[in-house]
Protein backbone atom coordinates (compact mmCIF):
# COMPACT_ATOMS: atom_id res chain seq x y z
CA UNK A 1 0.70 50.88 -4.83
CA UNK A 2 -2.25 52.13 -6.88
CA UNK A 3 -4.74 49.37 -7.78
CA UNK A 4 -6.01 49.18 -11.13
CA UNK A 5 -8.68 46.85 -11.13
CA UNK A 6 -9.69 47.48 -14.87
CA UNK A 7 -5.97 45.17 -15.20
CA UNK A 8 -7.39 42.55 -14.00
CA UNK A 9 -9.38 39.59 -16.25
CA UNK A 10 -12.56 38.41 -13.21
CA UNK A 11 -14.30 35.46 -13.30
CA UNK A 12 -16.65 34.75 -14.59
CA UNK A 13 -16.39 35.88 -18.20
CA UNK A 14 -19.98 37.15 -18.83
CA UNK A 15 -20.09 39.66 -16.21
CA UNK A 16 -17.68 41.14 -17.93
CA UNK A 17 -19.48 40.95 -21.19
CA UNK A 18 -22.30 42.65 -19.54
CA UNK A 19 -20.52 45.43 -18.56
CA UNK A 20 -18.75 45.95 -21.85
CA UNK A 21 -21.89 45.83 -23.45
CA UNK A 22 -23.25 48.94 -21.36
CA UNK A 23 -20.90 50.79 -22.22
CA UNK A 24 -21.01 50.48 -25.69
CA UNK A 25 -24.71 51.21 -25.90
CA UNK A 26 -25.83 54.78 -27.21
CA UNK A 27 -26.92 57.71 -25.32
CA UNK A 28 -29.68 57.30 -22.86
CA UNK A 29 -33.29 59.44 -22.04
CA UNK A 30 -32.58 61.68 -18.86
CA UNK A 31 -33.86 61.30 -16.04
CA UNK A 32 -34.11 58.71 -12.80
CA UNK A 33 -33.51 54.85 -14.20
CA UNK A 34 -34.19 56.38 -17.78
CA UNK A 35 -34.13 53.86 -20.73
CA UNK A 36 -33.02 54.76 -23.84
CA UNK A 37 -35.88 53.59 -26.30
CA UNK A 38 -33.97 52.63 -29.13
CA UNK A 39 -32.24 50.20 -27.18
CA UNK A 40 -35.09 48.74 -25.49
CA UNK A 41 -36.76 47.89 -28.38
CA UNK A 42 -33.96 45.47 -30.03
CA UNK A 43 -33.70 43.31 -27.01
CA UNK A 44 -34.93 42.43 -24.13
CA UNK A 45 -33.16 43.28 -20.54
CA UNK A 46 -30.79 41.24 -19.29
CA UNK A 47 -29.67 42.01 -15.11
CA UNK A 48 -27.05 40.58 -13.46
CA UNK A 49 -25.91 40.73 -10.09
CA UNK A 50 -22.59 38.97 -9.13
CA UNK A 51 -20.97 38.85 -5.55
CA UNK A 52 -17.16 38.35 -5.47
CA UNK A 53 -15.64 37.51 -2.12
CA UNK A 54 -12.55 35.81 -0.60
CA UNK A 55 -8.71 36.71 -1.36
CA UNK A 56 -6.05 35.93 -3.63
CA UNK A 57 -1.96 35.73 -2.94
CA UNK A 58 -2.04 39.45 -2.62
CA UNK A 59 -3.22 41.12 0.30
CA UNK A 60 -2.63 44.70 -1.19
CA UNK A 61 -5.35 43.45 -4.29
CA UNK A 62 -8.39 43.86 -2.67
CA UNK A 63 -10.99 41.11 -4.68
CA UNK A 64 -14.22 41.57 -2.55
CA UNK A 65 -17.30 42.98 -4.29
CA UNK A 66 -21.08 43.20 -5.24
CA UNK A 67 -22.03 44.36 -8.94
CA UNK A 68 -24.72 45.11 -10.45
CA UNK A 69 -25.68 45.30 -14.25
CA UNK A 70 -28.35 45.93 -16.96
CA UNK A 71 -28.56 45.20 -21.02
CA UNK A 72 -29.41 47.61 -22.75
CA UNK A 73 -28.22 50.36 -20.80
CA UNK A 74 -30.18 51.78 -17.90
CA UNK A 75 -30.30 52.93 -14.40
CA UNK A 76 -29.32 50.67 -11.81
CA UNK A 77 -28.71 50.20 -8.08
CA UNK A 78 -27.56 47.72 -5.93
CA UNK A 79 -27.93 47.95 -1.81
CA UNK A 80 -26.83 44.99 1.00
CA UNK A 81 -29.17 45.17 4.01
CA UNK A 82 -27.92 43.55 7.34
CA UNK A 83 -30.62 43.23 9.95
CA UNK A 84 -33.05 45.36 8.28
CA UNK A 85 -30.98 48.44 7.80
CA UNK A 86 -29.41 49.18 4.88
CA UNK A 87 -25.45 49.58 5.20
CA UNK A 88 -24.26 50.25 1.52
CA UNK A 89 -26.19 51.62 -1.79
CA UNK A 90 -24.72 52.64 -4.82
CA UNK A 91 -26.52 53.20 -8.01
CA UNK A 92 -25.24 54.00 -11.64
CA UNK A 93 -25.98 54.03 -15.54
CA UNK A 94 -25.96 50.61 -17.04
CA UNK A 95 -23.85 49.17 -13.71
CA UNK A 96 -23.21 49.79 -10.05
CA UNK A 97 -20.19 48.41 -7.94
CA UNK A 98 -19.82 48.17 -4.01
CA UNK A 99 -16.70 47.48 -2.51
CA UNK A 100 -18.48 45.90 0.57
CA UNK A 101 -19.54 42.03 0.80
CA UNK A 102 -22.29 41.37 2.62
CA UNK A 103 -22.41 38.98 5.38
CA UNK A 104 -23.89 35.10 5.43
CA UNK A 105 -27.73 36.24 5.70
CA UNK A 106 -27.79 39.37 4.26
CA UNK A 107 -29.95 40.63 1.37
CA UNK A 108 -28.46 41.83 -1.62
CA UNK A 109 -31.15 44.34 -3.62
CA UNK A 110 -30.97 44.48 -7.32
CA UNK A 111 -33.13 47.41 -8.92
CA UNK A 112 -33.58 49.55 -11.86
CA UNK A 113 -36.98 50.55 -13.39
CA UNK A 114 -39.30 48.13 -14.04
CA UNK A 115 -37.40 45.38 -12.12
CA UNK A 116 -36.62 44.52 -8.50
CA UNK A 117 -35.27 41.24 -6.89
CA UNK A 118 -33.41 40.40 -3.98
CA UNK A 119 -31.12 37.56 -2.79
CA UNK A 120 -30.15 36.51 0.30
CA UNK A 121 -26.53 35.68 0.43
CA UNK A 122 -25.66 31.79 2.33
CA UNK A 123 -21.77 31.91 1.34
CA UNK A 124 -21.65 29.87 -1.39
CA UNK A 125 -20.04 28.48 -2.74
CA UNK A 126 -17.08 27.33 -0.62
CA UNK A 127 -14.06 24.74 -1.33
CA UNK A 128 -13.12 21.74 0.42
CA UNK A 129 -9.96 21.84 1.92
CA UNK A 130 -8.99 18.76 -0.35
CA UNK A 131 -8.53 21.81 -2.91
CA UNK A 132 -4.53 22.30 -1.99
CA UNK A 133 -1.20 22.52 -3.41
CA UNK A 134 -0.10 18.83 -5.13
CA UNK A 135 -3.77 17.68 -5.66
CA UNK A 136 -6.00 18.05 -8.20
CA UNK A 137 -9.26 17.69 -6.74
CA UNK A 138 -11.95 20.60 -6.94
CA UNK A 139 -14.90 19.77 -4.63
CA UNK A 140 -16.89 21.74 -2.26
CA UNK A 141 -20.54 22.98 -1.28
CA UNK A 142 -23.09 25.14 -3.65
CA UNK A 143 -26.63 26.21 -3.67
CA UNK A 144 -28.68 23.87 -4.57
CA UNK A 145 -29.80 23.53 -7.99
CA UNK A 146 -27.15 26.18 -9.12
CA UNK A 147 -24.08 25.78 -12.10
CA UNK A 148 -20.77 25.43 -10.74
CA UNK A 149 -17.24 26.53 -13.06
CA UNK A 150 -13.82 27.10 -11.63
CA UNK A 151 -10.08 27.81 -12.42
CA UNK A 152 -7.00 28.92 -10.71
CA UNK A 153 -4.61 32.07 -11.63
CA UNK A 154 -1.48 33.78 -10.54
CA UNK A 155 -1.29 37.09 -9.61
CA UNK A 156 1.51 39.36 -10.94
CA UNK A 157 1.88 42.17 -8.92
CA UNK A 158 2.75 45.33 -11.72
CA UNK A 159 4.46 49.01 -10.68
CA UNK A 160 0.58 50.98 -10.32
CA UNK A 161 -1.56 47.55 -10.86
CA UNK A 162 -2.23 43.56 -10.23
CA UNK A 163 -2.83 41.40 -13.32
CA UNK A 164 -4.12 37.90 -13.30
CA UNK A 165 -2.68 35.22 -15.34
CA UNK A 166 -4.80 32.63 -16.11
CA UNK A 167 -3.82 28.86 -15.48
CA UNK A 168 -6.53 26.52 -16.18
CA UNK A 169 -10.10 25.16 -15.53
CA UNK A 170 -11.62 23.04 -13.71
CA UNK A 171 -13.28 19.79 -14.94
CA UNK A 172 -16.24 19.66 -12.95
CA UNK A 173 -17.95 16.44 -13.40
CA UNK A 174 -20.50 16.15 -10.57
CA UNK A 175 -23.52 18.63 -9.26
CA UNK A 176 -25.40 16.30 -6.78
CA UNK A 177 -27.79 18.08 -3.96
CA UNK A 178 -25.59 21.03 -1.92
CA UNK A 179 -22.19 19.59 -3.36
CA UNK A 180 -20.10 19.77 -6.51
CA UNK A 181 -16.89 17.46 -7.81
CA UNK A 182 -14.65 17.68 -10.14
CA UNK A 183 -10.70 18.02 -10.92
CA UNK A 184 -8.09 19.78 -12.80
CA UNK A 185 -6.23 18.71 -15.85
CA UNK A 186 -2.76 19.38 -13.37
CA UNK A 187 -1.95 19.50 -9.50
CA UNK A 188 -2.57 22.79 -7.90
CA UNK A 189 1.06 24.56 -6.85
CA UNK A 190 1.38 27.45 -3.79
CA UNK A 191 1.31 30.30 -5.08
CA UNK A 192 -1.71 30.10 -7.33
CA UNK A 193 -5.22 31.04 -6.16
CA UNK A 194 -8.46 28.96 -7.03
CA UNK A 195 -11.96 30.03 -7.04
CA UNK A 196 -15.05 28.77 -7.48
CA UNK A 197 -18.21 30.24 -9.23
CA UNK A 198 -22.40 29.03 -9.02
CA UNK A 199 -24.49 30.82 -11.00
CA UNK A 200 -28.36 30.53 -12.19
CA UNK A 201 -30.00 32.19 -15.11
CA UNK A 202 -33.74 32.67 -14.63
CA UNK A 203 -36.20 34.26 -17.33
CA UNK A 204 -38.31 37.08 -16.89
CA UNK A 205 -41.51 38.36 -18.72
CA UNK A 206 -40.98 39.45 -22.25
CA UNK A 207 -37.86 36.97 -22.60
CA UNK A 208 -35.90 39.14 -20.01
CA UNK A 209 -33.22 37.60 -17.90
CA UNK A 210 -31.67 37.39 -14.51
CA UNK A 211 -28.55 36.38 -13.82
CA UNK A 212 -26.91 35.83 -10.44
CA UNK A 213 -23.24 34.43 -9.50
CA UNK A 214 -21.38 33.91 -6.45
CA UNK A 215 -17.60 33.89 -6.38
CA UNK A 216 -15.10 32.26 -3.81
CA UNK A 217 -11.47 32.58 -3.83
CA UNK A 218 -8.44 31.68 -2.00
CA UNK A 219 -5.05 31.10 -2.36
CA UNK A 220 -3.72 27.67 -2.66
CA UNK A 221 -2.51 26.16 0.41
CA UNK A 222 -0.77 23.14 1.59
CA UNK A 223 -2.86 20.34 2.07
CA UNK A 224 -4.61 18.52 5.59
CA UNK A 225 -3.19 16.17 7.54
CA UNK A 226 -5.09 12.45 6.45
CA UNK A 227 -7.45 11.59 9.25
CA UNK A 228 -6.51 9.72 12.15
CA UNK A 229 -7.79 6.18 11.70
CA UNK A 230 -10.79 5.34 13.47
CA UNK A 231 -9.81 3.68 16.86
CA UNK A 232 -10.25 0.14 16.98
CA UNK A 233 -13.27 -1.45 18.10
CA UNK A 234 -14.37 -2.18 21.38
CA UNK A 235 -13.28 -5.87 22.35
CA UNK A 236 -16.29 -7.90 23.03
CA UNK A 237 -16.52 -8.30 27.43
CA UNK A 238 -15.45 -11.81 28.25
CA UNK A 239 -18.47 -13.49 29.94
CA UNK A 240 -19.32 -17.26 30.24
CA UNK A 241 -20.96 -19.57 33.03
CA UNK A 242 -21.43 -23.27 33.86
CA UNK A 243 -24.25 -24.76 31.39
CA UNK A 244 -23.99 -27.84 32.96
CA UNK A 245 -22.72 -29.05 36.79
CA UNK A 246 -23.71 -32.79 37.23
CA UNK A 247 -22.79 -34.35 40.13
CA UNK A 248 -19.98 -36.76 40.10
CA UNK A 249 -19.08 -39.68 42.54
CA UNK A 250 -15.32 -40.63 43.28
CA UNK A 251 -15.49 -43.61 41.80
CA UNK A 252 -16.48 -42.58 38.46
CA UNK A 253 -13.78 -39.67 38.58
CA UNK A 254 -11.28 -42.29 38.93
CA UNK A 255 -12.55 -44.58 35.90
CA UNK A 256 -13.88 -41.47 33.77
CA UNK A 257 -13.03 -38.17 34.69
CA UNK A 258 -15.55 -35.32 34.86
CA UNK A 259 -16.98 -33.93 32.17
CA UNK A 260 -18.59 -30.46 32.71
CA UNK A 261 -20.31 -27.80 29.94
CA UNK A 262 -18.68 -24.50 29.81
CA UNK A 263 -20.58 -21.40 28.03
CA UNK A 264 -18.26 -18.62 26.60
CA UNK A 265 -19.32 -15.91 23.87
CA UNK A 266 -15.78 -15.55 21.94
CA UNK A 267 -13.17 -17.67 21.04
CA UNK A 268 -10.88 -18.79 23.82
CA UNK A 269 -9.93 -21.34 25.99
CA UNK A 270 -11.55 -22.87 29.11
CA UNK A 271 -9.59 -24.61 32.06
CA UNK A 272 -11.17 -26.15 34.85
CA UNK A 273 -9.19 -27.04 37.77
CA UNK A 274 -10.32 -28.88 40.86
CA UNK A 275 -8.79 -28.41 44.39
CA UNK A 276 -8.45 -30.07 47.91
CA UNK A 277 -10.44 -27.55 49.74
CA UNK A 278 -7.52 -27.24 52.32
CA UNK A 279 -4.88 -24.79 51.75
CA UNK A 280 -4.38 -21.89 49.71
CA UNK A 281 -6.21 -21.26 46.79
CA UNK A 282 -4.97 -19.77 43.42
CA UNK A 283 -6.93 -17.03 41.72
CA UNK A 284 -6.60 -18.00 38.54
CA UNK A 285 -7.11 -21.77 37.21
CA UNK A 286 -3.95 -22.99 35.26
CA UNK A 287 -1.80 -20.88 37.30
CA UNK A 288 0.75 -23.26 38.01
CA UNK A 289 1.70 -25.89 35.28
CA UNK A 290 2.21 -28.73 37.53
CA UNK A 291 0.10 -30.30 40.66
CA UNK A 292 0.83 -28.43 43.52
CA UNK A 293 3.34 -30.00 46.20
CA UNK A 294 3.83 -29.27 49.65
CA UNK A 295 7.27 -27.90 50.77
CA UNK A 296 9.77 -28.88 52.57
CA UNK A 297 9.52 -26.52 55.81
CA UNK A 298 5.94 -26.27 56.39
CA UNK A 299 3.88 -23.20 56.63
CA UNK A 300 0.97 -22.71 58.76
CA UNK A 301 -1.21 -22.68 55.82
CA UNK A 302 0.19 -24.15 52.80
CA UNK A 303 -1.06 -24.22 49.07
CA UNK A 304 -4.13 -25.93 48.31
CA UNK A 305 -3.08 -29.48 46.48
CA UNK A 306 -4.55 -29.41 42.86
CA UNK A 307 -6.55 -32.84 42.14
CA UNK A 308 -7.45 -32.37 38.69
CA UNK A 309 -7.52 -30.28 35.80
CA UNK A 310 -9.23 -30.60 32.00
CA UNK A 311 -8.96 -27.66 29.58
CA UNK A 312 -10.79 -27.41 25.92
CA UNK A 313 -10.16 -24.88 23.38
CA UNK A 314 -13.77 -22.74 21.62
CA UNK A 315 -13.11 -21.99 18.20
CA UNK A 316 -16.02 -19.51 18.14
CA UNK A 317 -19.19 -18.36 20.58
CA UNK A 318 -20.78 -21.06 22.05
CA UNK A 319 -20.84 -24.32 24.24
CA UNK A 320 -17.79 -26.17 25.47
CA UNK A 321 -17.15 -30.08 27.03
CA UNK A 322 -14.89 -29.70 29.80
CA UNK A 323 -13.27 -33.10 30.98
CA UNK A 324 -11.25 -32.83 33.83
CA UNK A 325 -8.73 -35.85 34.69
CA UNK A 326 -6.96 -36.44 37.76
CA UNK A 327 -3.30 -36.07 38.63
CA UNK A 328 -0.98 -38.02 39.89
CA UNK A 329 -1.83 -36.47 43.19
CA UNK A 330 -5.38 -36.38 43.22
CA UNK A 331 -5.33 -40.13 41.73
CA UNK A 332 -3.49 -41.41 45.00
CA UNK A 333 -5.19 -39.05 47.69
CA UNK A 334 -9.07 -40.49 46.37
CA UNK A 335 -7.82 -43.45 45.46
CA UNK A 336 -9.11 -44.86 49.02
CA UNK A 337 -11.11 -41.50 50.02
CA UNK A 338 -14.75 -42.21 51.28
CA UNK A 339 -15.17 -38.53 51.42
CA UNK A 340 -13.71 -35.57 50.20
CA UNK A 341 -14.39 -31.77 50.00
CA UNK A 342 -12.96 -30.18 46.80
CA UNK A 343 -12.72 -26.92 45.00
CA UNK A 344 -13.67 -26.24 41.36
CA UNK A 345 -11.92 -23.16 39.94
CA UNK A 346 -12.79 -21.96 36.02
CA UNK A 347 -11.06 -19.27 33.95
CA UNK A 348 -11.80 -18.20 30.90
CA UNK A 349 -9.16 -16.87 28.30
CA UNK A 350 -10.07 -14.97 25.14
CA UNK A 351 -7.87 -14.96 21.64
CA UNK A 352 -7.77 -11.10 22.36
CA UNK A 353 -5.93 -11.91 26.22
CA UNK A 354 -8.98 -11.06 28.51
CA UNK A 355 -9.19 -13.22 31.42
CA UNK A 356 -12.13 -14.18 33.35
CA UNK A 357 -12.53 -16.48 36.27
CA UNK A 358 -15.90 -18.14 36.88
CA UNK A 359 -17.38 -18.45 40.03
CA UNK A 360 -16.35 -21.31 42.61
CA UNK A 361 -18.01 -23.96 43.53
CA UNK A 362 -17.26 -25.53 47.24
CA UNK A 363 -18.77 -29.41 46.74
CA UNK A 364 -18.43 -32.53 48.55
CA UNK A 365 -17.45 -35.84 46.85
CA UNK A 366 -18.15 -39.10 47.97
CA UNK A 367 -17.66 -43.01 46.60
């Protein structure tokens, strides 16, 4: 299929005035980068250089470019330069086109007589991929300081030639630092291809003009998958200690109970549980919900008989009072004891499930 690229309308729309208006102008001086005077003296030059990269629905309609242009008509040539060499130059009355696009860091040359300049090209500007089929958003990255317009289009493929129809613009509405934001009047559809143009105007001597635009384009595409959500947080370790172990006779367990100070640093529940230190010990406090009992056939060493056991409940971080109260068991095994050696076990168990036991403590009672 022969490509006609005079069929197709390119964004943006001044380029295209520029050009139009070269060719219109009168006959020139000859010679290298002549200038016709007649032109020169009704206004002053106006050069653009515009770099068109990216793709639209059709593969076969090649859109990459550089061009170059100057108002009134003159001489003019435009090179790219990739690590100091230069790898394309073209040059042409009133305009100059290469179908080569340079490569992020590479210097694009603008010259015709009386004028030089050269840019280096960064790749801008480029579209988020929030810019997708069903969504209206039009956001992505620019040069700083530069103008930002947009649109999408459809491309109609002809017999000899591609021709763009034109489908709407974009509303942009924010240029902050390296970004741009903005959004179209309708949800973008597959099919279509958007682009994205920065450009900056900056004066020359005698009220001459430079103008330079960048152009990105790509077909529409289907949209990203929403982020995963961040993972939960880290649970807070479980950690906690005795704050306060006071000594305690047997007589005043009997009357009082024992009242102990428990530290833990979330909310959760404490239960202390105090042991015959003969027999079997659980791991856990609270481990069995009722005082321990020997069995019928005895084995050669049985559980460990639980004496007493207090829980308390922390509603937050902090300082907890502890009382443990004797069971039915423990009441009738001290209840004459002069002596006894006993077993304090502590666990700790957070809202979130952790479990933490504290370490024992082997102590000897007496009345």
């Amino acid at each position: 299929m022969r490509i006609d690229r005079r069929a197709r309308v390119r964004a943006p729309r001044w380029s295209l005035c520029i050009a139009l208006t070269a060719l219109a102008a009168g006959p020139v001086a000859t010679g290298v980068f002549g200038v016709s005077a007649a032109a020169a003296s009704h206004s002053p030059p106006e050069y653009s250089l515009s770099i068109v990269e990216g793709a639209d629905t059709q593969p076969e309609d090649s859109i990459g470019h550089v061009s170059a242009g100057v108002s009134p008509r003159a001489e003019v040539a435009v090179s790219i330069t990739h690590n100091g060499l230069i790898v394309e130059k073209q040059s042409g009355d009133g305009g100059a086109w290469l179908s080569k696009v340079p490569q992020v860091g590479d210097v694009v040359t603008l010259e015709s007589p009386g004028f030089s300049t050269a840019v280096t090209y960064d790749g801008l500007p480029s579209l988020d991929p929030t810019v997708c089929a069903g969504s209206t958003d039009f956001s992505g990255q620019r040069t700083a300081g530069y103008t930002v317009e947009g649109g999408y289009y459809t491309v109609v493929p002809h017999p000899s030639y591609f021709s763009r129809r034109n489908g709407g613009l974009a509303q942009v509405q924010v240029l902050a630092g390296s970004s741009f934001g903005g959004d179209f009047l309708e949800p973008l559809a597959a099919g279509e291809t958007v682009y994205a143009v920065e450009s900056l105007i900056s004066p020359l001597a005698g009220g001459a003009t430079f103008t330079y635009s960048s152009e990105n384009d790509r077909p529409v595409a289907g949209c990203p998958p929403p982020p995963p959500p961040p993972p939960p947080p880290v649970p807070l370790a479980l950690a906690g200690a005795f704050s306060k172990l006071a000594g305690i006779s047997i007589a005043k367990l009997l009357r009082f109970g024992w009242s102990t100070q428990v530290s833990i640093n979330q909310p959760g529940t404490i239960v202390a549980d105090l042991y015959q230190h003969k027999g079997i010990l659980p791991a856990f406090a609270a481990t069995s919900k009722h005082p321990l009992k020997g069995t019928g056939r005895r084995r050669k060493q049985p559980k460990a008989l639980l004496l007493a056991r207090g829980t308390a409940t922390a509603k937050a971080a902090g300082t907890v009072t502890v009382t443990i109260r004797l069971t039915a068991v423990g009441r009738r095994l001290l209840k004459h004891a002069r002596r006894a050696k006993v077993v304090l076990i502590a666990t700790l168990t957070a809202d979130s499930g952790a479990k933490l036991a504290l370490e024992r403590h082997f102590l000897t009672l007496r009345r």
